[in-house]
Structure formats: structure tokens, C-alpha cells
C-alpha atoms as a PDB file:
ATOM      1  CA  UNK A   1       0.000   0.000   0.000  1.00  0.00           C
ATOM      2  CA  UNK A   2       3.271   2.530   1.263  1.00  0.00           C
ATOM      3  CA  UNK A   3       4.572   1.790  -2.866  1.00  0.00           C
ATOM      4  CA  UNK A   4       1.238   2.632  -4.234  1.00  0.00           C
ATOM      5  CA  UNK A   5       1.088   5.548  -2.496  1.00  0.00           C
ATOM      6  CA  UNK A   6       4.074   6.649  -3.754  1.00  0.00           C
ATOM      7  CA  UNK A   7       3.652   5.807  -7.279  1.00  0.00           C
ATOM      8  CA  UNK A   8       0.388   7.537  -7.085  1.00  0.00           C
ATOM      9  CA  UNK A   9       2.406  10.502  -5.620  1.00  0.00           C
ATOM     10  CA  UNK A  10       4.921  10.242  -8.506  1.00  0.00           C
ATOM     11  CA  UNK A  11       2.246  10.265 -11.636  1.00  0.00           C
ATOM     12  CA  UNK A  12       0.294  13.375 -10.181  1.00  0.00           C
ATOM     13  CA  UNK A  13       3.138  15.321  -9.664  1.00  0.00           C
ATOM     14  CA  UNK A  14       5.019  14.274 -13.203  1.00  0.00           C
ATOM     15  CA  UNK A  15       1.380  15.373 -14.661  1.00  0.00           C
ATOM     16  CA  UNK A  16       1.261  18.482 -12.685  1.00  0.00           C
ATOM     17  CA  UNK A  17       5.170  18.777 -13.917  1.00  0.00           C
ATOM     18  CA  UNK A  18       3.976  17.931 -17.531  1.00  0.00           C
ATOM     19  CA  UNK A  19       1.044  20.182 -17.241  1.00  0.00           C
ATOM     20  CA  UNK A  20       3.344  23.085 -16.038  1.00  0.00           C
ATOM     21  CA  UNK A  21       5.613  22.841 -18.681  1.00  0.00           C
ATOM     22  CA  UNK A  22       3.125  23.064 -21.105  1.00  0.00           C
ATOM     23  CA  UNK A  23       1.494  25.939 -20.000  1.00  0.00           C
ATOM     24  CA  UNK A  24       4.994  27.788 -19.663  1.00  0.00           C
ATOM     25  CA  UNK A  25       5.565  26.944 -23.246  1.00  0.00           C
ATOM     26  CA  UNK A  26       2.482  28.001 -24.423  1.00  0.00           C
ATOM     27  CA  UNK A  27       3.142  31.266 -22.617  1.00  0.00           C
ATOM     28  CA  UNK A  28       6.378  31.538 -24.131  1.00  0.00           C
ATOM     29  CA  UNK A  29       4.782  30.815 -27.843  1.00  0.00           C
ATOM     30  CA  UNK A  30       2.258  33.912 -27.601  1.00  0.00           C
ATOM     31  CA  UNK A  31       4.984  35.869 -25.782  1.00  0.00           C
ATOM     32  CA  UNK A  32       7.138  35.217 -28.683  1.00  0.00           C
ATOM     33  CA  UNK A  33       4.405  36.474 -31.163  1.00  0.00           C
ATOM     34  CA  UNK A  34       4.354  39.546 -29.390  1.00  0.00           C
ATOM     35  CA  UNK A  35       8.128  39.967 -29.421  1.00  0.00           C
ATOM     36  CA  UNK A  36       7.620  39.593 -33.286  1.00  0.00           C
ATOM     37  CA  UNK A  37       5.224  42.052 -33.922  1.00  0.00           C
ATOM     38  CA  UNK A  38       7.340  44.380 -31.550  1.00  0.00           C
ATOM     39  CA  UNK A  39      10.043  43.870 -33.804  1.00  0.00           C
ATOM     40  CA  UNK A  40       8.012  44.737 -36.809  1.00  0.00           C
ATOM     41  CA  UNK A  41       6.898  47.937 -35.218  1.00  0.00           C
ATOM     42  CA  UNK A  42      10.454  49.188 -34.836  1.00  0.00           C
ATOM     43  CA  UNK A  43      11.664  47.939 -38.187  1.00  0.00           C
ATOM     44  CA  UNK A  44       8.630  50.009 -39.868  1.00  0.00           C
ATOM     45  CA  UNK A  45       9.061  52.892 -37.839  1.00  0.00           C
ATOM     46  CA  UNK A  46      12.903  53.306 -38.371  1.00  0.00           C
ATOM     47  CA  UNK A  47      12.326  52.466 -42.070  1.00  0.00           C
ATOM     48  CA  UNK A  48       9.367  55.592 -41.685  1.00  0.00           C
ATOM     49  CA  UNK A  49      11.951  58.264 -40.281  1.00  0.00           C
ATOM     50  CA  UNK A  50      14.962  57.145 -42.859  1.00  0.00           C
ATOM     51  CA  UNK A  51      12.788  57.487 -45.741  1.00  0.00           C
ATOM     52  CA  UNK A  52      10.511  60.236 -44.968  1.00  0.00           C
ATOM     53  CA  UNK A  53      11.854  62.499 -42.253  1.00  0.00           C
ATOM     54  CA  UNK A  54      15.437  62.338 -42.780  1.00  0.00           C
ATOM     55  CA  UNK A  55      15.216  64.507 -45.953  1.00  0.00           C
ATOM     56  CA  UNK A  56      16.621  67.564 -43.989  1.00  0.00           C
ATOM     57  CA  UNK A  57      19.092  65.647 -42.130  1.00  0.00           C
ATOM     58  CA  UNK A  58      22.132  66.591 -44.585  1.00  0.00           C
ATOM     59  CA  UNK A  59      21.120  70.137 -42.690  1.00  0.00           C
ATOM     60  CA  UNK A  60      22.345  68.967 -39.106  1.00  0.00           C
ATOM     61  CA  UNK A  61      25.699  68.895 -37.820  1.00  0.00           C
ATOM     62  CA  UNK A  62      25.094  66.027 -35.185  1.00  0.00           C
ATOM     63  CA  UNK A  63      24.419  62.809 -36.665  1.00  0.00           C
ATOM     64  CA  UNK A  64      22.715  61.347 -33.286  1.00  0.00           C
ATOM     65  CA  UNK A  65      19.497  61.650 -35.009  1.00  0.00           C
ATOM     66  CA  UNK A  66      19.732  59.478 -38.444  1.00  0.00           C
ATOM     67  CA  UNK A  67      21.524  57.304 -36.321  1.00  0.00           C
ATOM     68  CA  UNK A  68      18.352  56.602 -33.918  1.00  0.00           C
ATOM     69  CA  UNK A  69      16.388  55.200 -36.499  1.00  0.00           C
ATOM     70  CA  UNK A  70      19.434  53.076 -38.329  1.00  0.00           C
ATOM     71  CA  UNK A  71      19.750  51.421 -34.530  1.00  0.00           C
ATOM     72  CA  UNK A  72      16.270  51.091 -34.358  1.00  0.00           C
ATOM     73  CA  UNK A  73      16.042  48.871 -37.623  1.00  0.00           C
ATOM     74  CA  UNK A  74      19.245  46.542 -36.546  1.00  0.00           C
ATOM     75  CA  UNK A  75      16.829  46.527 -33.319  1.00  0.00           C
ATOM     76  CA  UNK A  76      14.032  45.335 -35.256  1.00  0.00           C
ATOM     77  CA  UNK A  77      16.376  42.937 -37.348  1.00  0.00           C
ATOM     78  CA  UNK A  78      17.193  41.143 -34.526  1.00  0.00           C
ATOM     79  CA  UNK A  79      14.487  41.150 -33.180  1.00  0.00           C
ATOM     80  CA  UNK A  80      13.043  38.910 -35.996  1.00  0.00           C
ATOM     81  CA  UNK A  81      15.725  36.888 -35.489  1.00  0.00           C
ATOM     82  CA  UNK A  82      15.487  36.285 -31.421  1.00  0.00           C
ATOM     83  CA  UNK A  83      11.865  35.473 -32.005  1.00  0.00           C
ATOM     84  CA  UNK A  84      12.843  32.381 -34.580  1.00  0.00           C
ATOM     85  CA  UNK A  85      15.727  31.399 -32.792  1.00  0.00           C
ATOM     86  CA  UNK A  86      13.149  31.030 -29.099  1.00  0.00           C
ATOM     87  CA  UNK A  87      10.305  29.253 -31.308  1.00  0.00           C
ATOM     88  CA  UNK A  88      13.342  26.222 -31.859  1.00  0.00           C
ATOM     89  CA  UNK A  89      14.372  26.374 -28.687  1.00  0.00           C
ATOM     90  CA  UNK A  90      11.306  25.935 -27.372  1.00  0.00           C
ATOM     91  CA  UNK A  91      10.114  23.773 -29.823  1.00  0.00           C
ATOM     92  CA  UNK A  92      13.400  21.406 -30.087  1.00  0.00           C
ATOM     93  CA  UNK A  93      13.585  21.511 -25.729  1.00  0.00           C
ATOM     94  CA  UNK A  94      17.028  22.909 -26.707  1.00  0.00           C
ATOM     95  CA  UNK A  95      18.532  25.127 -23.624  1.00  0.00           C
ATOM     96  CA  UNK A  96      21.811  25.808 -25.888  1.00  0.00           C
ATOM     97  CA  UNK A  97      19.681  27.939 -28.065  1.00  0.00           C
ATOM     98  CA  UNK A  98      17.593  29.417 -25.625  1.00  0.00           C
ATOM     99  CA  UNK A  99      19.993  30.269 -24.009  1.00  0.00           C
ATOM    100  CA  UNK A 100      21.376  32.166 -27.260  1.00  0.00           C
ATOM    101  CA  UNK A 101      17.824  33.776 -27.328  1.00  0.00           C
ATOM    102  CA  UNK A 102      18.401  34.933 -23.756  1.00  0.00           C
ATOM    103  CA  UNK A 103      21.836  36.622 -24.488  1.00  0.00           C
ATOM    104  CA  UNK A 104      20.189  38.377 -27.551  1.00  0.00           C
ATOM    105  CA  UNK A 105      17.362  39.493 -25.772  1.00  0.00           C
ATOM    106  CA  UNK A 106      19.580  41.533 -23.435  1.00  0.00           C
ATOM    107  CA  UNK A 107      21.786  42.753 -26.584  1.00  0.00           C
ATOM    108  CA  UNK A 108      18.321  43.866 -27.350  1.00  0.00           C
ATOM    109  CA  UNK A 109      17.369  45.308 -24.605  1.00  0.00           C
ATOM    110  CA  UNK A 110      21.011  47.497 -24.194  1.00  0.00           C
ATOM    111  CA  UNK A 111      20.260  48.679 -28.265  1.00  0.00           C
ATOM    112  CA  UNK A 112      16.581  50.404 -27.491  1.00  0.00           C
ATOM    113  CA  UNK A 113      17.702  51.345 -24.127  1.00  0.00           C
ATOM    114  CA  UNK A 114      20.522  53.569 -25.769  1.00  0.00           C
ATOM    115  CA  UNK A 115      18.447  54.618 -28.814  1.00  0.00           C
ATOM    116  CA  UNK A 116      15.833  56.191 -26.392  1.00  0.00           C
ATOM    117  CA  UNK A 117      18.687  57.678 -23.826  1.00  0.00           C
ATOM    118  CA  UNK A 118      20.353  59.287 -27.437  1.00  0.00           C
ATOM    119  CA  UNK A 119      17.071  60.488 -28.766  1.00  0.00           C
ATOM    120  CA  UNK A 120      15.784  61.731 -25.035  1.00  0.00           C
ATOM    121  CA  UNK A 121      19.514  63.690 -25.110  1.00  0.00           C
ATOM    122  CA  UNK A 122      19.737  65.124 -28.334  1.00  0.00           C
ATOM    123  CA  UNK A 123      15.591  66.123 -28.428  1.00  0.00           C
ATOM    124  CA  UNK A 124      17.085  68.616 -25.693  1.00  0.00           C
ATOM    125  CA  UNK A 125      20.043  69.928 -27.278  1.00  0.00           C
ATOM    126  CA  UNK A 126      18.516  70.581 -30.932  1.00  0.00           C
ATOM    127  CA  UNK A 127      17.465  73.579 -30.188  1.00  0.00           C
ATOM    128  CA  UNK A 128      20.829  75.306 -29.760  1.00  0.00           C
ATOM    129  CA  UNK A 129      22.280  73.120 -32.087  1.00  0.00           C
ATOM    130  CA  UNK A 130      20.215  73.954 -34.943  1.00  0.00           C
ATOM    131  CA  UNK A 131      20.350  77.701 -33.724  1.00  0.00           C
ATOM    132  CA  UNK A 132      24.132  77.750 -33.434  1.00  0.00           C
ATOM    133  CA  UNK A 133      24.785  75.814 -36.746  1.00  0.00           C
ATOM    134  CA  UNK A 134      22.182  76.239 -39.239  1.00  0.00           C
ATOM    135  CA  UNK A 135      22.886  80.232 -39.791  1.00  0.00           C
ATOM    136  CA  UNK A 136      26.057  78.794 -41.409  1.00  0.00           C
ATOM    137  CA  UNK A 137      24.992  76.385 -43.507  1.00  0.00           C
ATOM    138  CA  UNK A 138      22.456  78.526 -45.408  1.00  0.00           C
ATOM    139  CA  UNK A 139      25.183  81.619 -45.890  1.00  0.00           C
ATOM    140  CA  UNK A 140      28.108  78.903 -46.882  1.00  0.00           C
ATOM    141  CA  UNK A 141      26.422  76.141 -48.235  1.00  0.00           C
ATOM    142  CA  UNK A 142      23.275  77.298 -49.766  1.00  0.00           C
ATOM    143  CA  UNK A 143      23.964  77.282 -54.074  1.00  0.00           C
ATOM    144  CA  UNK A 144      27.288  75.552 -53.568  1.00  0.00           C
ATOM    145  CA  UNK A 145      26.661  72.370 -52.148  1.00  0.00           C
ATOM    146  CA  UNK A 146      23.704  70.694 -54.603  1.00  0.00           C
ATOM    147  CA  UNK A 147      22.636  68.592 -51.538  1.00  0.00           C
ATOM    148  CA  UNK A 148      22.010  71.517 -48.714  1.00  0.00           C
ATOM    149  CA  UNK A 149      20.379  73.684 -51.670  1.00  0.00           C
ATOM    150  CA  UNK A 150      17.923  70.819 -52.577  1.00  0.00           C
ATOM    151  CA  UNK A 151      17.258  70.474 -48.783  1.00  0.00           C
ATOM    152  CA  UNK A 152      16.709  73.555 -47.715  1.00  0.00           C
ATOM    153  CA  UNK A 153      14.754  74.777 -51.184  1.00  0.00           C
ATOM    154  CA  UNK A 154      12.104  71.810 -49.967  1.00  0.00           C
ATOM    155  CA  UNK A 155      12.114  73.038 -46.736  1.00  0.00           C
ATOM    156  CA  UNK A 156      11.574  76.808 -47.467  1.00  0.00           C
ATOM    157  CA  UNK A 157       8.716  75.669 -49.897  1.00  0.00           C
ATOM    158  CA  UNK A 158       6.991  73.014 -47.274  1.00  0.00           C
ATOM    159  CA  UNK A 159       7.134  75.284 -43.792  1.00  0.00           C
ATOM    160  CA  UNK A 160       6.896  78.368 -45.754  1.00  0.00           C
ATOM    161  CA  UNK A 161       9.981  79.991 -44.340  1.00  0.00           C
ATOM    162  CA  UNK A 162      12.803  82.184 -45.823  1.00  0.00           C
ATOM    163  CA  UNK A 163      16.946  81.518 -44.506  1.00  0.00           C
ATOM    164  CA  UNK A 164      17.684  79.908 -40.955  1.00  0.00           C
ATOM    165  CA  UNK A 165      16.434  82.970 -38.592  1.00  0.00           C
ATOM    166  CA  UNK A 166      15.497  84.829 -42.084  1.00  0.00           C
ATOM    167  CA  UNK A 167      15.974  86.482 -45.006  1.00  0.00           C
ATOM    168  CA  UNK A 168      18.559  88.328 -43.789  1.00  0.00           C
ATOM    169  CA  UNK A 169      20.758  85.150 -44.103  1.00  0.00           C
ATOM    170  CA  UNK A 170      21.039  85.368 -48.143  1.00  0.00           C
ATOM    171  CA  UNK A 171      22.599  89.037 -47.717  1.00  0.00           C
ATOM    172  CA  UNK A 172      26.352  87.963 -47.088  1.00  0.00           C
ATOM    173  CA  UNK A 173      26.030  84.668 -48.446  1.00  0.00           C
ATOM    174  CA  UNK A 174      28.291  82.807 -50.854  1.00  0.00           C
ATOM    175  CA  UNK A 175      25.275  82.300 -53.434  1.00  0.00           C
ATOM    176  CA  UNK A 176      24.095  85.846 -53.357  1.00  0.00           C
ATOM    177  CA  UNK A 177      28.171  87.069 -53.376  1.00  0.00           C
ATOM    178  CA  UNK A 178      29.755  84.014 -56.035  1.00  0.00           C
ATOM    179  CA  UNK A 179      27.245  83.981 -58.682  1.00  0.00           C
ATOM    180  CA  UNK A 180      23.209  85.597 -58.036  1.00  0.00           C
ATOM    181  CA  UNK A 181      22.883  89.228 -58.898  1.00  0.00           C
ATOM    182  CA  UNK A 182      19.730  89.633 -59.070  1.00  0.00           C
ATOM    183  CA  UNK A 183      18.142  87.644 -56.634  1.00  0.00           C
ATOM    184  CA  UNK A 184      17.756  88.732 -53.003  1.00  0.00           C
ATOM    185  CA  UNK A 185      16.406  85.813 -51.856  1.00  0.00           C
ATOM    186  CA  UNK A 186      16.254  82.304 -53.437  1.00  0.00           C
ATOM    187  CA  UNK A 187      13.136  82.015 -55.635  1.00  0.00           C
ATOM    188  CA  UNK A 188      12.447  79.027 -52.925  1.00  0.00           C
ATOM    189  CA  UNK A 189      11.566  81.464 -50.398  1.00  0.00           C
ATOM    190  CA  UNK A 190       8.409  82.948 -52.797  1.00  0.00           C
ATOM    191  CA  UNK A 191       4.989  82.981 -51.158  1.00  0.00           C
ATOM    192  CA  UNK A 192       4.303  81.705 -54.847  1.00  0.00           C
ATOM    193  CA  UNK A 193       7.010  80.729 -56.721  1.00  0.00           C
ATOM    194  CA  UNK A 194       8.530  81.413 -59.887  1.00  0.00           C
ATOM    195  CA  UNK A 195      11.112  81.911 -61.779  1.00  0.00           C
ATOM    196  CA  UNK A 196      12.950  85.732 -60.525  1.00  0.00           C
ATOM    197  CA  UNK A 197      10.314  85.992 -58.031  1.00  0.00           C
ATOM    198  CA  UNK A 198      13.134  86.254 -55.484  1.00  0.00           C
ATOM    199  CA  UNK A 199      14.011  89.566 -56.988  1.00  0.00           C
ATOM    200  CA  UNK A 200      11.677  90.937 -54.119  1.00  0.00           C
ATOM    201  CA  UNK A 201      12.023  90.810 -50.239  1.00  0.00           C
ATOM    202  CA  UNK A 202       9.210  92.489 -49.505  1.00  0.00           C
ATOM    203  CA  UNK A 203       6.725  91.161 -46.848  1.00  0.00           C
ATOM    204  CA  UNK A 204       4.024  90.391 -49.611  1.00  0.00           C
ATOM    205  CA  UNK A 205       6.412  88.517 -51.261  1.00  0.00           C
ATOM    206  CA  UNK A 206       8.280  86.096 -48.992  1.00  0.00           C
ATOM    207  CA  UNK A 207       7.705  85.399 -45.156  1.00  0.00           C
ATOM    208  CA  UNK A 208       9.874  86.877 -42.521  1.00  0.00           C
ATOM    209  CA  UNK A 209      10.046  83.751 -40.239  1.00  0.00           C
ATOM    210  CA  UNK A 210      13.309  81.695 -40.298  1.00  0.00           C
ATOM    211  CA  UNK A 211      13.570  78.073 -40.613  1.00  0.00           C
ATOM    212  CA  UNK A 212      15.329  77.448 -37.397  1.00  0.00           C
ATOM    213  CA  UNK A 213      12.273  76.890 -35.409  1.00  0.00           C
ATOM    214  CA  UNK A 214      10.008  74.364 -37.832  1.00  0.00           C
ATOM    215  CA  UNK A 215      12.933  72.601 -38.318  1.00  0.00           C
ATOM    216  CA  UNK A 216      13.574  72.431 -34.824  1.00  0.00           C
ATOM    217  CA  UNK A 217      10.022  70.894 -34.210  1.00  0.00           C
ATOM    218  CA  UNK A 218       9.902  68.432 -36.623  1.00  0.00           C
ATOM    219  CA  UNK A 219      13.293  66.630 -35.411  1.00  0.00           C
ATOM    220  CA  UNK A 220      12.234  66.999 -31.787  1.00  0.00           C
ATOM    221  CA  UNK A 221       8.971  65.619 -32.624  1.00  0.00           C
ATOM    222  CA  UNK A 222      10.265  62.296 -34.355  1.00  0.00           C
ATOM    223  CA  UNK A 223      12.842  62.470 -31.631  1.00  0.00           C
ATOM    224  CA  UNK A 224       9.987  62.035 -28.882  1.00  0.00           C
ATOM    225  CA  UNK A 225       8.622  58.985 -30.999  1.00  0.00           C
ATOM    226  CA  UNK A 226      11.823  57.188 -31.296  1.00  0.00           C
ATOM    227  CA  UNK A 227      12.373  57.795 -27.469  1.00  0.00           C
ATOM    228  CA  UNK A 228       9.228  56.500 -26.536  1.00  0.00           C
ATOM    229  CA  UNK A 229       9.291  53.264 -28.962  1.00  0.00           C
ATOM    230  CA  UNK A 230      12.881  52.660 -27.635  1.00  0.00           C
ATOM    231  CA  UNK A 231      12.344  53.149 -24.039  1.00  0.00           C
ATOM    232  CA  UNK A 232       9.053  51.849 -23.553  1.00  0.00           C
ATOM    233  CA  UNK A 233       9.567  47.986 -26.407  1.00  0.00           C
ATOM    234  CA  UNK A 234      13.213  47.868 -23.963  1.00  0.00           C
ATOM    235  CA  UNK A 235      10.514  47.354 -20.912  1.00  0.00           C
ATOM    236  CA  UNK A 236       9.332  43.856 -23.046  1.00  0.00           C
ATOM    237  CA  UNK A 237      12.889  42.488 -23.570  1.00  0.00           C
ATOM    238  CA  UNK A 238      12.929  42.597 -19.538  1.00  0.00           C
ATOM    239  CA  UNK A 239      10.163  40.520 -18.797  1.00  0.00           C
ATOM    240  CA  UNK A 240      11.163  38.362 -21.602  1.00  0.00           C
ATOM    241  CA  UNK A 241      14.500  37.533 -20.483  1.00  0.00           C
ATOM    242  CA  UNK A 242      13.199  36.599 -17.027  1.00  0.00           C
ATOM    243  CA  UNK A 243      10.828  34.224 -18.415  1.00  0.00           C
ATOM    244  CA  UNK A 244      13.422  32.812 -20.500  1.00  0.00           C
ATOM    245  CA  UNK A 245      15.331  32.376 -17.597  1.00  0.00           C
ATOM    246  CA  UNK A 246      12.411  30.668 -15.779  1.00  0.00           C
ATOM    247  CA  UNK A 247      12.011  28.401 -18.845  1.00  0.00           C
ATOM    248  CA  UNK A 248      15.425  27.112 -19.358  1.00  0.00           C
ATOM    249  CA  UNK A 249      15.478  26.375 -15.531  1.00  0.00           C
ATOM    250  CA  UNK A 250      12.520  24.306 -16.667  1.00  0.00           C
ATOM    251  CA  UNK A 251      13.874  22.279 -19.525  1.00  0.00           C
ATOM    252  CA  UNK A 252      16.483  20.633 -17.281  1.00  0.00           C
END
């Protein structure tokens, strides 16, 4: 009767053990899904800011911004690739590779962590930078470089706005000293534009609001995004790596 009782004992708790297991890697399997759409988030969002908002980004001096979003898609990348790499592990009962997934999880985790802490930085020093640097690249750049002149014709034409803190800026510039005559003001900087209509500075003609500021607001604003994604998808790779943990205990 004493070795019944403990065979009895034995099968309920091996089925509670088997049961267990189960559920954990169940858990793990939906988890994992999560993690995967997490990872497709960030990969379209960097994607999103390197091929629409970084058209303006020849214009800044500190490169902490384009290099947000590139993180942000290596992020996402591996991401993709944790996600597979736990699904096998899990699948296979194979603590080598979850245990692979763990480390990458926390390589993870230190990549968003830093993307946010850069973006949450530099979203408080654009400001001054922009105000300190971009005076100088409209009166040296602008009409000799073809890359700042395309960038920063779009941008007088989309936040209708004329020079970095205004039209002032074209007065001792390169382009209005090397080769324009005529123009005051780029023809970009035209309430309507045409050809020559930059002949004119007058207030009916062009706006008297720099760039400085708009500019300003748009980086800060994807800036905020990018913090929040990083910061707040770094808080998933934590509970993730202590389940992992908890798992691979399991699959002794």
C-alpha cells in the first residue's frame, strides 16, 4: 500500500510537472508572437523616419538623429531573429539555443535602451544646435553644395519659411556674393514661386520667419517617438528575459 502511495504521488506530480511545462511553453509561444510584432513595429518605424523624415538631415551637424532610427532597424532585425531562434528552442527543448535567445534578448534590450537615452539627449540639445549651426549652412552652403540647396529649397517651400532665422541670411552669403545678382532671396523662399520671383524681399512677397524653429520641431517631434518606442519595447525584452530564464530552468 506505502509503494502505491508513492507511485500515485509520482504520476500526479510528473502530470502536474507535464502540465506546467506546457502551460509555460504556451506562454512563451504567444509571448514570442508579441516579441515579433514588436520587432516589426520598430523595423517600420525606423524604415518611416529614414525614408521620410530624414530629408533635412544633410542640414544637421550632429548625426545622433539618423543614427536613432538606423539602430532602431538593426533593433528590429534582430528582433526577428530572437523570435525564430526562441520558437526552436522551445520547440526542439534545446537550452543551448535558448539560451542564445536569452543573451540576444539583453543585446536587445542594451540597443533600445541607448536609442531612447540618445534620442531623449539630443531632443534637448537641438534647439541650440540647430540655432548655433544652421545660420552657417544657409550663408556657406546654400547654391554651392547641390545637396544643402535641394534640402533647404524643400524646406523653405513646405514650412513656408525664408533663410535659418530669415531672409537676412542670403545678404552675405556665398550664393548671393559668387554667382546671383539679381536675386535677393532664393526664388524658394516665394509665397508663390517662380522663376525671378526672389528679386523681391518684400513682406508680400516672402515670409519673414526663419527656418530654425520648424525645423527644430519636426526633429524633436520624431525624436519624442523614437524615445518613446525605444524606451518603452526595452521594458518587453525585460520581462522576456526573465521568463526565459524561468524556462530554461525548466527544460532541465
Amino acid at each position: 500500500m506505502k509503494h502505491w502511495d508513492v507511485i500515485l504521488r509520482w504520476v500526479v506530480e510528473a502530470a502536474f510537472e507535464d502540465r506546467s511545462s506546457n502551460f509555460s511553453k504556451n506562454f512563451f509561444h504567444v509571448f514570442n508572437f508579441i516579441f515579433l510584432l514588436a520587432g516589426c513595429g520598430i523595423i517600420g518605424l525606423g524604415l518611416w523616419t529614414i525614408l521620410y523624415k530624414h530629408e533635412y538631415v544633410v542640414l544637421l551637424t550632429n548625426l545622433t538623429y539618423p543614427l536613432t532610427a538606423y539602430m532602431l532597424v538593426a533593433a528590429g532585425c534582430l528582433t526577428l531573429t530572437a523570435a525564430f531562434i526562441g520558437c526552436c528552442s522551445v520547440h526542439k527543448d534545446n537550452r543551448c539555443t535558448l539560451l542564445l535567445y536569452i543573451f540576444l534578448l539583453l543585446f536587445i534590450f542594451l540597443m533600445e535602451a541607448m536609442v531612447g537615452l540618445l534620442a531623449f539627449i539630443y531632443m534637448n540639445q537641438v534647439e541650440g544646435d540647430l540655432n548655433h549651426n544652421l545660420n552657417a549652412t544657409f550663408v556657406d552652403n546654400y547654391g554651392i553644395s547641390p545637396r544643402e540647396t535641394d534640402a533647404i529649397d524643400r524646406m523653405q517651400q513646405e514650412y513656408k519659411c525664408c533663410g535659418a532665422s530669415g531672409f537676412e541670411n542670403y545678404v552675405d552669403s556665398r550664393w548671393r556674393k559668387e554667382g546671383n545678382l539679381t536675386n535677393l532671396v532664393p526664388d524658394s523662399c516665394c509665397k508663390s514661386v517662380s522663376e525671378g520671383c526672389g528679386k523681391s524681399n518684400h513682406p508680400s512677397n516672402i515670409p519673414y520667419t526663419g527656418c530654425v524653429h520648424k525645423l527644430g520641431e519636426m526633429v524633436k517631434q520624431q525624436l519624442n517617438i523614437i524615445c518613446g518606442i525605444g524606451l518603452g519595447f526595452s521594458v518587453i525584452q525585460i520581462f522576456g528575459m526573465i521568463f526565459s530564464c524561468y524556462l530554461y530552468v525548466k527544460l532541465k
